[in-house]
PDB file of N, CA and C in Angstrom:
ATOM      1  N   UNK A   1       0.842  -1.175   0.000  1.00  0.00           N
ATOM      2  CA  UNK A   1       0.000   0.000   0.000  1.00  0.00           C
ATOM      3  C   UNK A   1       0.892   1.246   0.000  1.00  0.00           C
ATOM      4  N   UNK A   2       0.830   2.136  -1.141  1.00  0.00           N
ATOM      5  CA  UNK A   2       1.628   3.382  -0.949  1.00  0.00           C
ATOM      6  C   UNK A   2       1.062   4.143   0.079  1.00  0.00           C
ATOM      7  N   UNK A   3       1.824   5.283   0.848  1.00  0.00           N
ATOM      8  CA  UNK A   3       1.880   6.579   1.659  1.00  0.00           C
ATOM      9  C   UNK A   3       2.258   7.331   1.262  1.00  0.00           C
ATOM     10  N   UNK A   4       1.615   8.411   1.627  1.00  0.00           N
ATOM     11  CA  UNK A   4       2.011   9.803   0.964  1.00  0.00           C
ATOM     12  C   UNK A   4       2.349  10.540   2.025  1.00  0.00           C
ATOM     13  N   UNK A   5       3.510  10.752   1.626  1.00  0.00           N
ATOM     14  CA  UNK A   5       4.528  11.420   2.165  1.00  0.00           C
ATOM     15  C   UNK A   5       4.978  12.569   2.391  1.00  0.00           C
ATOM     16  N   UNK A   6       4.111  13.634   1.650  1.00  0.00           N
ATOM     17  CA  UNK A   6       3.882  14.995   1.229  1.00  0.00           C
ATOM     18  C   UNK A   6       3.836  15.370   2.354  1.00  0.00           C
ATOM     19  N   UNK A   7       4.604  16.408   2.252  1.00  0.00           N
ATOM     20  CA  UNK A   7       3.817  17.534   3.851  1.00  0.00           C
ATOM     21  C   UNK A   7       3.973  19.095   3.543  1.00  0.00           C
ATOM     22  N   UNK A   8       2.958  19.425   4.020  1.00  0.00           N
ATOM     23  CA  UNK A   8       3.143  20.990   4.104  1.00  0.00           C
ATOM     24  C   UNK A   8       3.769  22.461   4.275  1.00  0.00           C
ATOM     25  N   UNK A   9       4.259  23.018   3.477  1.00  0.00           N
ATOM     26  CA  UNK A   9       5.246  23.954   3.882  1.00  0.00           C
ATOM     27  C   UNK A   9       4.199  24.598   5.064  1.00  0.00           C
ATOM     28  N   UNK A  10       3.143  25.079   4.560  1.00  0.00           N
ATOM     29  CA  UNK A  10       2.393  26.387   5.647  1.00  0.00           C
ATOM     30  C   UNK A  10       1.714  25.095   6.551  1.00  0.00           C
ATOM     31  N   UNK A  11       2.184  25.302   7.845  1.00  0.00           N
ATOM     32  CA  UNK A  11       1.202  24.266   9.033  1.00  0.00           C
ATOM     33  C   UNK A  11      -0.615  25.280   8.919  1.00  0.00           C
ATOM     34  N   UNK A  12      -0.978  24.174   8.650  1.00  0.00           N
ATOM     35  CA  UNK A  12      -2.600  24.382   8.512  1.00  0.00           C
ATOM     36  C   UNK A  12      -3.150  24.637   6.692  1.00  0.00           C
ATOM     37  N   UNK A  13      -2.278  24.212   6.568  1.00  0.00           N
ATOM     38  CA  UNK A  13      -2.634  24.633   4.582  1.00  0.00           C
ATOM     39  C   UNK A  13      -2.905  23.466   4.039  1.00  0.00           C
ATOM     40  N   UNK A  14      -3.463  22.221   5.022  1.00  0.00           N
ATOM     41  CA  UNK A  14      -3.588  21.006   4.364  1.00  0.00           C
ATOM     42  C   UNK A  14      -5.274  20.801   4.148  1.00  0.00           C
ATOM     43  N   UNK A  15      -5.920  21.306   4.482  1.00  0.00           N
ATOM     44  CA  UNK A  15      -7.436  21.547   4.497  1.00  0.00           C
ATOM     45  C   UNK A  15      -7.739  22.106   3.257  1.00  0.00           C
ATOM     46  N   UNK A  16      -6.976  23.375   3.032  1.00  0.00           N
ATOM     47  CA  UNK A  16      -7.439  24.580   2.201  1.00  0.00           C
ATOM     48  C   UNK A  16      -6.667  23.957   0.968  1.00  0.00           C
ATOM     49  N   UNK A  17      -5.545  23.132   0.765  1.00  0.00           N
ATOM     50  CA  UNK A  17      -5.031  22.167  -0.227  1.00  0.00           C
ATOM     51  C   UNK A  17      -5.871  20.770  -0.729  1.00  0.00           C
ATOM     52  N   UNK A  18      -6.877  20.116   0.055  1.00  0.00           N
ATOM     53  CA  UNK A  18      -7.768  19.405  -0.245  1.00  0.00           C
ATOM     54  C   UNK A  18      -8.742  19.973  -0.721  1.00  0.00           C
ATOM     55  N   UNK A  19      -9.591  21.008  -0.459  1.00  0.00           N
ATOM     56  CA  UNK A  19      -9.904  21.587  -0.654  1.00  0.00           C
ATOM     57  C   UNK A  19     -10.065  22.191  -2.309  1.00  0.00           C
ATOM     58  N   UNK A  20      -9.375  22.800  -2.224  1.00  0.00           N
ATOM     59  CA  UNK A  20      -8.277  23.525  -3.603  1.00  0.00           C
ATOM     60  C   UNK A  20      -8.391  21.842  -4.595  1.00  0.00           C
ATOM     61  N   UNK A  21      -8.019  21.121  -4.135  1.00  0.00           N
ATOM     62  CA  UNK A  21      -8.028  19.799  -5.447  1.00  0.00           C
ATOM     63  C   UNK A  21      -9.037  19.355  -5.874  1.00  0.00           C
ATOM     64  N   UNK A  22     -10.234  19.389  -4.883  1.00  0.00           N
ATOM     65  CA  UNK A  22     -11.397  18.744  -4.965  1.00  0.00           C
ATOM     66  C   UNK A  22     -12.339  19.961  -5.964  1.00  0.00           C
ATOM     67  N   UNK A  23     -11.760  21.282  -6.055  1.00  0.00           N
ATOM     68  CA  UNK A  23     -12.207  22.290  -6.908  1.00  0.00           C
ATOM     69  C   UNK A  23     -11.762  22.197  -7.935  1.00  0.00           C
ATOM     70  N   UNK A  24     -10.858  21.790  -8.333  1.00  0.00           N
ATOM     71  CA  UNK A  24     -10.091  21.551  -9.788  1.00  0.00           C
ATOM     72  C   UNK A  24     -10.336  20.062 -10.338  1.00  0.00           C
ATOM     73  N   UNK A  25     -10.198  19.730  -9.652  1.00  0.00           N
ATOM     74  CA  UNK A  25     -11.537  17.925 -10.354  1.00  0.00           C
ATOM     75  C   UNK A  25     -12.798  18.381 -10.469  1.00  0.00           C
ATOM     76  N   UNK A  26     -13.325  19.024  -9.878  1.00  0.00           N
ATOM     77  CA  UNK A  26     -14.598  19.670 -10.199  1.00  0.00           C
ATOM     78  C   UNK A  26     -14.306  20.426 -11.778  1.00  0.00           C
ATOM     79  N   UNK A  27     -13.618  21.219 -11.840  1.00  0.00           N
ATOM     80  CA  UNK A  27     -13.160  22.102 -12.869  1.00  0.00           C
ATOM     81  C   UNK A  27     -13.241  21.665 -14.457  1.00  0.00           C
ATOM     82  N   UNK A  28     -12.330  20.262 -14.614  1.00  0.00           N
ATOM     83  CA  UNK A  28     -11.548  18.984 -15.570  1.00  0.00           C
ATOM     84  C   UNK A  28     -12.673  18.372 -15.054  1.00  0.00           C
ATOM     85  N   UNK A  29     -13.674  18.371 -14.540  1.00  0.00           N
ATOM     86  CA  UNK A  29     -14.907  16.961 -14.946  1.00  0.00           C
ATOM     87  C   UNK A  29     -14.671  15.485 -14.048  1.00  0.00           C
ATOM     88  N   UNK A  30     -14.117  16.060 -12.744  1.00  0.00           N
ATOM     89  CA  UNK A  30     -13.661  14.567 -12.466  1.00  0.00           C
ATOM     90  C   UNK A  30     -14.237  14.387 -10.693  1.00  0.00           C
ATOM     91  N   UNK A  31     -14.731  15.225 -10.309  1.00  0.00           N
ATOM     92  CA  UNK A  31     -15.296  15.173  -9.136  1.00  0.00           C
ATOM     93  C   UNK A  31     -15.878  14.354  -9.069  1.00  0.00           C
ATOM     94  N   UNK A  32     -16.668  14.205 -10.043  1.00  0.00           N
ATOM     95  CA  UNK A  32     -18.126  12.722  -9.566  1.00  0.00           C
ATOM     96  C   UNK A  32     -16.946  11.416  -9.506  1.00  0.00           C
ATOM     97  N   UNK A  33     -16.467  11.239 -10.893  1.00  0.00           N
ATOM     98  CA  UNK A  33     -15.585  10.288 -10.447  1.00  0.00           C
ATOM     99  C   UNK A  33     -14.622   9.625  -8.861  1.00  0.00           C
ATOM    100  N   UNK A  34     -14.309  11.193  -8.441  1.00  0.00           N
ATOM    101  CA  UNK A  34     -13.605  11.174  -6.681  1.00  0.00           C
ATOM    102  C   UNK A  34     -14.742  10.250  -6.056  1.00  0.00           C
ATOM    103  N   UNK A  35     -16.194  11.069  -5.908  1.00  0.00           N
ATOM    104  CA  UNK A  35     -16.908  10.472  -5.082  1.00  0.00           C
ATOM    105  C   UNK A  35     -17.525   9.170  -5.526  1.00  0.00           C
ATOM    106  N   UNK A  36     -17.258   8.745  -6.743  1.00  0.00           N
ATOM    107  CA  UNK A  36     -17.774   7.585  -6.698  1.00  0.00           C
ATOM    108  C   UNK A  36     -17.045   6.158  -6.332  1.00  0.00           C
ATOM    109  N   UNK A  37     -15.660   6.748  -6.928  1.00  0.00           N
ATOM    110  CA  UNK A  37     -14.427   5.631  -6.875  1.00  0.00           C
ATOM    111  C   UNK A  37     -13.216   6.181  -5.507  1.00  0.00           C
ATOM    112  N   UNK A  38     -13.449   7.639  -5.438  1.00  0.00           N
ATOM    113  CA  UNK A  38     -12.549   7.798  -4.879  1.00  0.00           C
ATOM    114  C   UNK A  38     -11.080   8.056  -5.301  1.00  0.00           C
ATOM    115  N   UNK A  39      -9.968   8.567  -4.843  1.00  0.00           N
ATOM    116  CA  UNK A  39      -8.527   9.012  -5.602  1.00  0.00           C
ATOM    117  C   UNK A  39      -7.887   8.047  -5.324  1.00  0.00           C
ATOM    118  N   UNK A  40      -7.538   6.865  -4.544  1.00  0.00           N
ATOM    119  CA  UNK A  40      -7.148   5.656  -5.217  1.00  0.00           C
ATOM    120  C   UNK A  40      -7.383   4.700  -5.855  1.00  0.00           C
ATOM    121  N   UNK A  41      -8.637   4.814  -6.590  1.00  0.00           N
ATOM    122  CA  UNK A  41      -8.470   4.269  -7.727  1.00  0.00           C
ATOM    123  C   UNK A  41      -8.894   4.683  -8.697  1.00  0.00           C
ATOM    124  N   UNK A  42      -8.372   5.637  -8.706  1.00  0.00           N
ATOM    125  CA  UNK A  42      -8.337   6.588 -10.119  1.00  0.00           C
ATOM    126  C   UNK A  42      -7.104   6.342 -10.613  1.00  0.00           C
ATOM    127  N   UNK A  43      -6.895   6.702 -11.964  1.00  0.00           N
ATOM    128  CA  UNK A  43      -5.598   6.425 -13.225  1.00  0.00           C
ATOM    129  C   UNK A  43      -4.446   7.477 -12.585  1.00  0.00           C
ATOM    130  N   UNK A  44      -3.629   7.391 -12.920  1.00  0.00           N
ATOM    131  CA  UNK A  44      -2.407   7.729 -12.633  1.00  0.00           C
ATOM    132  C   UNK A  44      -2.414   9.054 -13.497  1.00  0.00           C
ATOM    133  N   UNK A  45      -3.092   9.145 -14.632  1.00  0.00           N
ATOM    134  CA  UNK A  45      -3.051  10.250 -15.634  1.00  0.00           C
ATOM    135  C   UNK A  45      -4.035  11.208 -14.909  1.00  0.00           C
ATOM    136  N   UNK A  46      -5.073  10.622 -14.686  1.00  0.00           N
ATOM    137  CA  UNK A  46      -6.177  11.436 -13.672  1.00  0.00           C
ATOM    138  C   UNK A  46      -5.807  12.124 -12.674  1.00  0.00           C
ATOM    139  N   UNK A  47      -5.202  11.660 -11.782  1.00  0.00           N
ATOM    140  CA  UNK A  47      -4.394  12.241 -10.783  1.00  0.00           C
ATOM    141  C   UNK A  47      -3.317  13.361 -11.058  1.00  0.00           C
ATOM    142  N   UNK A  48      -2.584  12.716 -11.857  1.00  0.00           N
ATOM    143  CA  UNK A  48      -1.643  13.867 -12.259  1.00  0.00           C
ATOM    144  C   UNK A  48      -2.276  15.432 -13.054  1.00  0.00           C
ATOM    145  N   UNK A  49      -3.668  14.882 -13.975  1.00  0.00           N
ATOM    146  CA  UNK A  49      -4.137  16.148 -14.562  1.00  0.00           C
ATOM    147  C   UNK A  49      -5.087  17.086 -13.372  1.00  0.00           C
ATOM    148  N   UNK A  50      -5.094  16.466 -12.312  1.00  0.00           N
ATOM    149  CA  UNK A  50      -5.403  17.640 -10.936  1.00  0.00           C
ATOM    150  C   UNK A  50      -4.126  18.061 -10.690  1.00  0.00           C
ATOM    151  N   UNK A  51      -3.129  17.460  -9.988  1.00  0.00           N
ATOM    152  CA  UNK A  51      -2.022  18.202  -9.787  1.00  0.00           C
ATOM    153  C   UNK A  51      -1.315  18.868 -10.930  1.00  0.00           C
ATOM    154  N   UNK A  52      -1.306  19.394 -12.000  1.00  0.00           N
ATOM    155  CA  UNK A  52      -0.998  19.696 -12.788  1.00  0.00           C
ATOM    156  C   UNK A  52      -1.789  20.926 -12.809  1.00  0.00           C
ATOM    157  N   UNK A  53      -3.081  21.004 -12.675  1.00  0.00           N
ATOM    158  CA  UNK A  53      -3.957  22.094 -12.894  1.00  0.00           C
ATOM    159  C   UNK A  53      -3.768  22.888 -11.452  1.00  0.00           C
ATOM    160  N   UNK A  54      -3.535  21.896 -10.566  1.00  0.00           N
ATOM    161  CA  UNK A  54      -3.389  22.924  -9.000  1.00  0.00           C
ATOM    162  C   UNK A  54      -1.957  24.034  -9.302  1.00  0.00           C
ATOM    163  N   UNK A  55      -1.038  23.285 -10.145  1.00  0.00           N
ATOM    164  CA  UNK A  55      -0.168  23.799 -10.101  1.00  0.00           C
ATOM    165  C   UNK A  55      -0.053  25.137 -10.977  1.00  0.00           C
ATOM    166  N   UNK A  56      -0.423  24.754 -11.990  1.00  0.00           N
ATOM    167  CA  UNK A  56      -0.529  25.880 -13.540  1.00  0.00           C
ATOM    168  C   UNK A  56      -1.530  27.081 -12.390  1.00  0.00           C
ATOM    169  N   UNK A  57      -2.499  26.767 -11.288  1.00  0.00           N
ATOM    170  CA  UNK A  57      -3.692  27.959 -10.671  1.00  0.00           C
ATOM    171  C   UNK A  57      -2.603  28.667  -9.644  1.00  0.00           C
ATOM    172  N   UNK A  58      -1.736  27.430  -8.932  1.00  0.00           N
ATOM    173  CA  UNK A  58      -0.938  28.423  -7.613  1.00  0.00           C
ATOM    174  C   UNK A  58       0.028  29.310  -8.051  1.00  0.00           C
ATOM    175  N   UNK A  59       0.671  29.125  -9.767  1.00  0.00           N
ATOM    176  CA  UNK A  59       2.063  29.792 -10.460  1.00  0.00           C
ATOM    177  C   UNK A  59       1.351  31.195 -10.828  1.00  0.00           C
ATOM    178  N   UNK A  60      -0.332  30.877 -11.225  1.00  0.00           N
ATOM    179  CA  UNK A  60      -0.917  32.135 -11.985  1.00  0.00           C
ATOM    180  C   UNK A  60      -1.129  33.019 -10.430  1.00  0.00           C
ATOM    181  N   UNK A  61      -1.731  32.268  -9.179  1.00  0.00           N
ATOM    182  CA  UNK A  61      -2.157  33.245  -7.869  1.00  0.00           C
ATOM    183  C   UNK A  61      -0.875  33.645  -7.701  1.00  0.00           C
ATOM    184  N   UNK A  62       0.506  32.933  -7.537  1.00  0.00           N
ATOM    185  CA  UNK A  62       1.823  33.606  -6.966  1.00  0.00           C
ATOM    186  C   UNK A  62       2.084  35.098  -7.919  1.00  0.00           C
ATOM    187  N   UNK A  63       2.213  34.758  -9.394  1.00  0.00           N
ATOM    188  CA  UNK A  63       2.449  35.922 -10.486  1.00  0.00           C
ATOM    189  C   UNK A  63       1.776  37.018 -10.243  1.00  0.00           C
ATOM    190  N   UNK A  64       0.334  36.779  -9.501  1.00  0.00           N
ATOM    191  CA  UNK A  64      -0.288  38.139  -9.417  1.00  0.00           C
ATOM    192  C   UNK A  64       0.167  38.437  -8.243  1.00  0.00           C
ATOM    193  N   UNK A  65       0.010  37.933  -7.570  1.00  0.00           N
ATOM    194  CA  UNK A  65       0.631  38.462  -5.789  1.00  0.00           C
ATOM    195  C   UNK A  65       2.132  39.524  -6.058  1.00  0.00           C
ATOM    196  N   UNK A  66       2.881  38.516  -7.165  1.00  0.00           N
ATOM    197  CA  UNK A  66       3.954  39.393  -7.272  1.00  0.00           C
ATOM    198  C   UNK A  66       3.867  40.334  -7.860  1.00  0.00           C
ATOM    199  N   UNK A  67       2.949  40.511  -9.242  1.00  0.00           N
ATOM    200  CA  UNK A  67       2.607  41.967 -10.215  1.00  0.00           C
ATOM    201  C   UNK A  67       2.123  43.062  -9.393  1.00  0.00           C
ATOM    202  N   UNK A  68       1.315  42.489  -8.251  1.00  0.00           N
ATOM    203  CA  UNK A  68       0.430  43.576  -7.200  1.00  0.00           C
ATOM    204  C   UNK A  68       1.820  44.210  -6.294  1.00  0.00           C
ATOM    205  N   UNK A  69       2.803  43.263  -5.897  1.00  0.00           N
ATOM    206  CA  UNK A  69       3.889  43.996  -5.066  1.00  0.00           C
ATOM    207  C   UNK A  69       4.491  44.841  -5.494  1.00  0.00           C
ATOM    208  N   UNK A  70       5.129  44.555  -6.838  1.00  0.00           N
ATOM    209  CA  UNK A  70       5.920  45.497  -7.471  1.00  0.00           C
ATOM    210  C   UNK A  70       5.205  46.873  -8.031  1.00  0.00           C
ATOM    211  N   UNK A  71       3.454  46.473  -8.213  1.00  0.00           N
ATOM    212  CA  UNK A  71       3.054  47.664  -8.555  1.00  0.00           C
ATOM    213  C   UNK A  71       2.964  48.939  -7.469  1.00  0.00           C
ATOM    214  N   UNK A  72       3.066  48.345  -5.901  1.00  0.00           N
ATOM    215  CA  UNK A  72       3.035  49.145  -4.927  1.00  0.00           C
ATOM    216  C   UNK A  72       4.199  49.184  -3.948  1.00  0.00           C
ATOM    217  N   UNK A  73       5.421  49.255  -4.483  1.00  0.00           N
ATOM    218  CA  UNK A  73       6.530  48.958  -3.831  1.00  0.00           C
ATOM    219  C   UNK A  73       7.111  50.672  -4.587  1.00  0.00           C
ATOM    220  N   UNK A  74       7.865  51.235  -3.427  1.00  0.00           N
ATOM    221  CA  UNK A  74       8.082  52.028  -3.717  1.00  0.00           C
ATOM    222  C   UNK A  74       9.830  52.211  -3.717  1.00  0.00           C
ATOM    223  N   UNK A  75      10.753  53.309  -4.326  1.00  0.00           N
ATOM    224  CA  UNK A  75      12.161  53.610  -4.447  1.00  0.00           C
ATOM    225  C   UNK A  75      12.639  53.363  -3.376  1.00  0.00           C
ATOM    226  N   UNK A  76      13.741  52.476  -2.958  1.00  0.00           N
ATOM    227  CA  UNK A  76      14.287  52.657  -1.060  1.00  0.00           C
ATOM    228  C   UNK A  76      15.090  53.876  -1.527  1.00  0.00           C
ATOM    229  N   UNK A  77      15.458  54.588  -0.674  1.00  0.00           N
ATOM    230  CA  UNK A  77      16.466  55.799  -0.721  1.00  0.00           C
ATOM    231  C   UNK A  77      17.929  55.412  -0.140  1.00  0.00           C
TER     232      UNK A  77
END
């Protein structure tokens, strides 16, 4: 039986990361599938095209976080 081994950089970001996946299978058409079969036994391709999409959503939320800093960051002297 595999374990997942993953752990969290932010303590408490593991909720709002389940969370977050179960919205993006929703997204790609695959939610019903979760609840019917569940994520172990789903395809290996299935799985990966959620983490793949979590990832392509957290690179686009980080890019803006950063476009918003630099737009309000001002000259140090």
């Amino acid at each position: 039986m595999a374990r997942n081994r993953n752990k969290t950089a932010v303590p408490g970001a593991k909720r709002a990361l389940e969370q977050f996946k179960y919205e993006i299978a929703n997204e790609i058409g695959l939610a019903e599938k979760i609840q019917t079969v569940g994520y172990e036994n789903m395809t290996s391709r299935e799985c990966g095209s959620i983490g793949g999409w979590m990832t392509k959503k957290m690179v686009q939320l980080a890019e803006q976080a950063l476009a918003g800093q630099a737009g309000t960051t001002t000259p140090q002297q």
